[in-house]
N, C-alpha and C. Protein backbone atom coordinates (compact mmCIF):
# COMPACT_ATOMS: atom_id res chain seq x y z
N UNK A 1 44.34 46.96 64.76
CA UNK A 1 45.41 47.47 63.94
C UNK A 1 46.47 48.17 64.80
N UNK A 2 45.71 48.50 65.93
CA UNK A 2 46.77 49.40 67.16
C UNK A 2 48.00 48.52 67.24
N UNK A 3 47.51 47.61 67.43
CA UNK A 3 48.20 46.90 68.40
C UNK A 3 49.01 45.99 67.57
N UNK A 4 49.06 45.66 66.35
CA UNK A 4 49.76 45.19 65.29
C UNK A 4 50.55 46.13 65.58
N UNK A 5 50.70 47.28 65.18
CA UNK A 5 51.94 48.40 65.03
C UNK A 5 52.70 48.48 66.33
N UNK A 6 52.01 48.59 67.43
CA UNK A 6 52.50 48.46 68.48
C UNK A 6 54.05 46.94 68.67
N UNK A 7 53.35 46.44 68.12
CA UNK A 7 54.00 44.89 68.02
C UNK A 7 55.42 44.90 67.31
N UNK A 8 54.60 46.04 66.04
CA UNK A 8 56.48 46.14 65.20
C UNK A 8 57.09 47.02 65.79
N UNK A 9 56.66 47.91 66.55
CA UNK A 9 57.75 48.95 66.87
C UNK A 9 58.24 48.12 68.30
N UNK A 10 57.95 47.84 69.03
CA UNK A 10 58.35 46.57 70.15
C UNK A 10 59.20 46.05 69.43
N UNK A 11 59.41 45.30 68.91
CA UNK A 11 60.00 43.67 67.98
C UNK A 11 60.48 44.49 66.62
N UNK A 12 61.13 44.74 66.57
CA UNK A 12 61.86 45.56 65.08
C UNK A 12 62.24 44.50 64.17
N UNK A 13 62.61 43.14 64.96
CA UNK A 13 63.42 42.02 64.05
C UNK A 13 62.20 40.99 63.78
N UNK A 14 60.82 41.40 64.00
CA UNK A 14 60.00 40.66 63.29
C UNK A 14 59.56 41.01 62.27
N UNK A 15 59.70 42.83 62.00
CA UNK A 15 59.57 43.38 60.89
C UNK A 15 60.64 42.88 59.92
N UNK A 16 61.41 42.83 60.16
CA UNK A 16 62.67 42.24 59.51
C UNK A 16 62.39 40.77 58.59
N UNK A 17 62.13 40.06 59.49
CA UNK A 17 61.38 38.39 59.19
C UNK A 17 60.00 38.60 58.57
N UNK A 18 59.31 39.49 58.68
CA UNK A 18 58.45 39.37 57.70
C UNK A 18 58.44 39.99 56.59
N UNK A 19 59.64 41.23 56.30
CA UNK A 19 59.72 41.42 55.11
C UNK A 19 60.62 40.26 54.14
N UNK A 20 61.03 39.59 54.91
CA UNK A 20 62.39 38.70 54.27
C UNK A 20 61.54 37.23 53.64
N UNK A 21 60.22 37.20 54.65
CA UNK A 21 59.67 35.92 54.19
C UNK A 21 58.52 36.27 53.24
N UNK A 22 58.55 37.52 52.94
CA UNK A 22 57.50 38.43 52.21
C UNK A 22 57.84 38.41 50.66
N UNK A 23 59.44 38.71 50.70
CA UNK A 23 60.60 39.01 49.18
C UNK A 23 60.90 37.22 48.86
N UNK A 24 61.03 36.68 49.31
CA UNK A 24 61.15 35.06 49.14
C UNK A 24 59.97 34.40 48.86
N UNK A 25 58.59 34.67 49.07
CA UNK A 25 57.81 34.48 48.16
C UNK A 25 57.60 35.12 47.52
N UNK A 26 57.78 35.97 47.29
CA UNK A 26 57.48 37.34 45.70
C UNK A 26 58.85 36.15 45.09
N UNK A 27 59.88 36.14 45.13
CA UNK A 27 60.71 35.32 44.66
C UNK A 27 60.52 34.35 43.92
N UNK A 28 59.88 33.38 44.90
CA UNK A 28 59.61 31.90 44.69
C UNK A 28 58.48 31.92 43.58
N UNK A 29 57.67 32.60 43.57
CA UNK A 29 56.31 32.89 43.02
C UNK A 29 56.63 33.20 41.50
N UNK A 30 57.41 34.32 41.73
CA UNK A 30 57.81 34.70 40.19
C UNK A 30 58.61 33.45 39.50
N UNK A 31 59.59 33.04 40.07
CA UNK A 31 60.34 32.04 39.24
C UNK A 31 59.02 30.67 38.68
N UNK A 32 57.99 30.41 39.69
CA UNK A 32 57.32 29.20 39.35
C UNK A 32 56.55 29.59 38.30
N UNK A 33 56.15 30.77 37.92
CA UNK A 33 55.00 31.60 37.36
C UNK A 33 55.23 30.80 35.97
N UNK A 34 54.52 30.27 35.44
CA UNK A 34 54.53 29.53 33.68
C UNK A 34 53.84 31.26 32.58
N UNK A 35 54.73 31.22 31.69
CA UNK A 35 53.88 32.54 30.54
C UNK A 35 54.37 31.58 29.39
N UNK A 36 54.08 32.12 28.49
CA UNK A 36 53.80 31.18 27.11
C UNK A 36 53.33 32.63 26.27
N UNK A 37 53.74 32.51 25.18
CA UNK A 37 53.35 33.37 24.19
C UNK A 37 52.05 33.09 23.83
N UNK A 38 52.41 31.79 23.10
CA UNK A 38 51.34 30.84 22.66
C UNK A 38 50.15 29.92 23.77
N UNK A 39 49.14 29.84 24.01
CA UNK A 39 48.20 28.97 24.61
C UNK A 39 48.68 27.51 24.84
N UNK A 40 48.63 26.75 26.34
CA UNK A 40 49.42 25.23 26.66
C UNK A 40 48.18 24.64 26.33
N UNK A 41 47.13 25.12 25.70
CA UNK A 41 45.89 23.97 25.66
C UNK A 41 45.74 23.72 24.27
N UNK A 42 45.31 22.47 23.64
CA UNK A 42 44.80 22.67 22.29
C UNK A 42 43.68 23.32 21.79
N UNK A 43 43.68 24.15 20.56
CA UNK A 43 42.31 24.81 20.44
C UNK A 43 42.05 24.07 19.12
N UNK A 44 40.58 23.60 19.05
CA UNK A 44 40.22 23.27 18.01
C UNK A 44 39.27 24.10 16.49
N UNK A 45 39.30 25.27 17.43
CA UNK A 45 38.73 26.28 16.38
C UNK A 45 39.78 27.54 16.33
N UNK A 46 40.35 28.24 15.78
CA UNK A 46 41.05 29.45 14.93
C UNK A 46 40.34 30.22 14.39
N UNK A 47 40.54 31.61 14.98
CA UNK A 47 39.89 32.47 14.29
C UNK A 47 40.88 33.32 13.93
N UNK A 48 40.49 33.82 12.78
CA UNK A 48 41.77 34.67 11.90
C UNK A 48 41.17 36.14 11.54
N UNK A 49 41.24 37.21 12.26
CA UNK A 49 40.69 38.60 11.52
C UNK A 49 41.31 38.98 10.97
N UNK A 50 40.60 39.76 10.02
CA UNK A 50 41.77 40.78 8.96
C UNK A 50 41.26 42.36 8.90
N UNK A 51 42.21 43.24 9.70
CA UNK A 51 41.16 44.74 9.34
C UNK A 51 41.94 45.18 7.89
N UNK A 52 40.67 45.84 7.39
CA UNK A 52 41.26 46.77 5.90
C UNK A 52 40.24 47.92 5.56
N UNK A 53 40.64 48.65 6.19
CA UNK A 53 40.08 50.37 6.28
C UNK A 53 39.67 50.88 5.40
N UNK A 54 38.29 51.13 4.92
CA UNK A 54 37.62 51.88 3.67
C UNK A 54 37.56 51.08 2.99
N UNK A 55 37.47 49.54 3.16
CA UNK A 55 37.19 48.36 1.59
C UNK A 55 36.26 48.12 1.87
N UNK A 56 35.09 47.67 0.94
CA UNK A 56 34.28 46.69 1.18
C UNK A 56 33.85 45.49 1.03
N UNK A 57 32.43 44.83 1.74
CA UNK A 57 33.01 43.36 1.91
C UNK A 57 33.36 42.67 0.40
N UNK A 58 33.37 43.10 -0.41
CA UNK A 58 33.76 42.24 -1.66
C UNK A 58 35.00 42.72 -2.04
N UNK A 59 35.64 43.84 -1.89
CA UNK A 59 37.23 43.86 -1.83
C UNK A 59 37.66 43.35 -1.13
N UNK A 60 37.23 43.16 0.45
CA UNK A 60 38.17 42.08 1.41
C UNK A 60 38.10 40.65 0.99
N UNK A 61 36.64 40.68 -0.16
CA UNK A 61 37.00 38.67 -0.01
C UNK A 61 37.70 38.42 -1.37
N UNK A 62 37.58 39.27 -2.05
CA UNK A 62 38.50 39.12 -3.19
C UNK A 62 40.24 39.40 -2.77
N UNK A 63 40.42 40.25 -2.07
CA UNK A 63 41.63 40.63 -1.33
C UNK A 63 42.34 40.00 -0.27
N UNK A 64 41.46 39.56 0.30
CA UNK A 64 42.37 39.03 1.63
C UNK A 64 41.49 37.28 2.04
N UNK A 65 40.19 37.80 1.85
CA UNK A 65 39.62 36.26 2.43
C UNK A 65 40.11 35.09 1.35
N UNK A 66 39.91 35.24 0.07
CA UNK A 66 39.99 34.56 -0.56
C UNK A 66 41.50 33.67 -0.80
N UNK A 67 42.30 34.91 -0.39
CA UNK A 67 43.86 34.08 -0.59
C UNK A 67 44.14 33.37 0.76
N UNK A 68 43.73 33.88 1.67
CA UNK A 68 43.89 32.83 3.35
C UNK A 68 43.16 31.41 3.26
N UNK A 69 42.16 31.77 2.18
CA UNK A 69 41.18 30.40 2.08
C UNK A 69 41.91 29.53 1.44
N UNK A 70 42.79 29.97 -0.03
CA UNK A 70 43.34 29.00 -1.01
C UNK A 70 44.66 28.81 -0.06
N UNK A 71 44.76 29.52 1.16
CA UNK A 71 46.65 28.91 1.94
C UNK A 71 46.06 27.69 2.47
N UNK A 72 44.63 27.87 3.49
CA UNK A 72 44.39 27.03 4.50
C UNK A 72 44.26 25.59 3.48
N UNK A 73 43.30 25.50 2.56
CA UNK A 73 42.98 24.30 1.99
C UNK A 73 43.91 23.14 1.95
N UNK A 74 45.37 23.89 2.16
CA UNK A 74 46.32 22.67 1.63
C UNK A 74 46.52 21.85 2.87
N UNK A 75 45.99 22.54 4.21
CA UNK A 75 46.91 22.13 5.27
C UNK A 75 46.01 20.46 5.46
N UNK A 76 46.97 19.74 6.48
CA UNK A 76 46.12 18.23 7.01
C UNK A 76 45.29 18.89 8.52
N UNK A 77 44.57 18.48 8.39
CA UNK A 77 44.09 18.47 9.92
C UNK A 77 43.44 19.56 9.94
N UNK A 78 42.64 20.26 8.64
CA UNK A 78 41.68 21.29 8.74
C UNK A 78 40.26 20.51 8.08
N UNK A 79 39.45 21.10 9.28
CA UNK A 79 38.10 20.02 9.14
C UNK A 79 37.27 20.97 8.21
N UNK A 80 36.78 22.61 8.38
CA UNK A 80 36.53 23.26 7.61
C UNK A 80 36.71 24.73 8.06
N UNK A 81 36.57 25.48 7.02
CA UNK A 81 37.22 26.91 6.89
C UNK A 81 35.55 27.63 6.52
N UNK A 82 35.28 28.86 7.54
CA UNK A 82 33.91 29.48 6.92
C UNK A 82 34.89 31.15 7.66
N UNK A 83 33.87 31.33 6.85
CA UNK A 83 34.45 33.40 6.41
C UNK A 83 32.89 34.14 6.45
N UNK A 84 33.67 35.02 6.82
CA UNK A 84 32.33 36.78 6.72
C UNK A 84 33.25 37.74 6.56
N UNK A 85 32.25 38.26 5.67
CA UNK A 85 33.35 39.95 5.06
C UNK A 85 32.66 40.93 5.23
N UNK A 86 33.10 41.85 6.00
CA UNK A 86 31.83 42.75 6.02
C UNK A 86 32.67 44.08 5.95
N UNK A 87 32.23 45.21 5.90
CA UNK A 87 32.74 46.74 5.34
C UNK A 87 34.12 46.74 6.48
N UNK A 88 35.37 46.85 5.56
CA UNK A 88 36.52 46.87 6.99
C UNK A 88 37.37 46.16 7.83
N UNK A 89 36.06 44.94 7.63
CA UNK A 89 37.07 43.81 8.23
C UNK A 89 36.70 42.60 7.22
N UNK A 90 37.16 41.40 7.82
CA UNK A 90 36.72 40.22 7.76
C UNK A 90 37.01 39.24 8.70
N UNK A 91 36.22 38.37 8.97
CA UNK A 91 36.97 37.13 9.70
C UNK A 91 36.73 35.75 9.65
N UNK A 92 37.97 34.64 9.67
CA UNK A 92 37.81 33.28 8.93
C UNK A 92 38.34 32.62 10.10
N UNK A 93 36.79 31.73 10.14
CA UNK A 93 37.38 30.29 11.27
C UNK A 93 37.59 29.00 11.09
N UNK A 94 38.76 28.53 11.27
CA UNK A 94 39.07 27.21 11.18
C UNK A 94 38.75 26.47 11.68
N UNK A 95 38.21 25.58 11.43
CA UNK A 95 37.88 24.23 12.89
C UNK A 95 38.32 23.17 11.77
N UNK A 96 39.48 22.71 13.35
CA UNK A 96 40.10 21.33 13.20
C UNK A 96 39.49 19.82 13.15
N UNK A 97 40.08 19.21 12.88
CA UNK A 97 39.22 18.01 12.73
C UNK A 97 39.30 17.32 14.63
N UNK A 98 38.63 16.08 14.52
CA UNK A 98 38.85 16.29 16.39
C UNK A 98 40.19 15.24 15.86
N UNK A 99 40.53 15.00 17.41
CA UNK A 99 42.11 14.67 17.26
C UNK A 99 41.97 12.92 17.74
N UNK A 100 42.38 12.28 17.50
CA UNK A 100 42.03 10.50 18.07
C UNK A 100 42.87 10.39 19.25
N UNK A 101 42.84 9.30 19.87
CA UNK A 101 42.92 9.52 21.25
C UNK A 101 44.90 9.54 20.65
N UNK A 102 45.12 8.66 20.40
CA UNK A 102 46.88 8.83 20.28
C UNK A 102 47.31 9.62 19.08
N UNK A 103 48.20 10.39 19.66
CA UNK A 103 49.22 10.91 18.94
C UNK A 103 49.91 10.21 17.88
N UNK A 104 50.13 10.87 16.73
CA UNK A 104 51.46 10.01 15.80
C UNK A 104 52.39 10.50 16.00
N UNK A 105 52.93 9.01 16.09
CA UNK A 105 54.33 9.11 16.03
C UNK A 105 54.99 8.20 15.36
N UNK A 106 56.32 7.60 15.34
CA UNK A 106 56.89 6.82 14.13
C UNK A 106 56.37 5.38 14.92
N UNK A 107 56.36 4.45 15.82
CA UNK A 107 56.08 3.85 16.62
C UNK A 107 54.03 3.12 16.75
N UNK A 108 53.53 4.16 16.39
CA UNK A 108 51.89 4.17 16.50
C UNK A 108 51.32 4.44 14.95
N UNK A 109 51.77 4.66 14.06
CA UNK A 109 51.34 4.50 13.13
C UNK A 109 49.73 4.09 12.54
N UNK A 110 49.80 2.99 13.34
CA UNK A 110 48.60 2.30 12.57
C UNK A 110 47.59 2.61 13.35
N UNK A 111 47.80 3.43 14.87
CA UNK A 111 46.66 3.85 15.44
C UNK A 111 46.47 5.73 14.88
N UNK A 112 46.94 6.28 14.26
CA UNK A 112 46.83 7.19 13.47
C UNK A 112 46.17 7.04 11.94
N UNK A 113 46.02 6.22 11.59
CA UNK A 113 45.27 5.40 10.27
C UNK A 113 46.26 5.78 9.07
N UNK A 114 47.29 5.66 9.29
CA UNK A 114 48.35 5.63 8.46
C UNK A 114 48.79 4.72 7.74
């Protein structure tokens, strides 16, 4: 480690070059960096909690599970919906149906069973 330091105080303009090639990847790095709010993978299960403070489990499923259940039913591409209510909370998981190998689109139709 001596002799590292020794090296920058010798050579001042390598300190220089290595902070410069130091900030240009902090640079480069940040700009490539991918964030997403949302998840880039598909998930095939959803889980949905609901907190509700001082209810119990039969006020939450009359209250809250039960109306998320009658939203989900309408959707396509829900394989099935199961729930637990317990003092406070509840929570309901979706699992999707699995997905076929192609996508629909206007074009593929008939490999979507449309």
């Amino acid at each position: 480690m001596k002799k590292v330091i020794e090296y920058f105080i010798k050579y001042p303009v390598a300190v220089q070059v290595f902070i410069i090639f130091f900030v240009l990847f902090g640079v480069f790095g940040f700009l490539s960096m991918k964030s997403s709010f949302f998840p880039l993978t598909d998930s095939e299960i959803v889980t949905i909690t609901a907190a509700y403070p001082g209810a119990s489990p039969q006020e939450i499923e009359e209250g809250v599970v039960v109306k998320i259940e009658d939203n989900l039913k309408g959707l396509v591409g829900v394989d099935r919906v199961t729930s637990v209510s317990r003092e406070n909370s509840a929570s309901i998981t979706v699992e999707e149906r699995k997905r076929s190998r192609y996508r629909c689109s206007v074009g593929r139709r008939k490999k979507c069973g449309r």
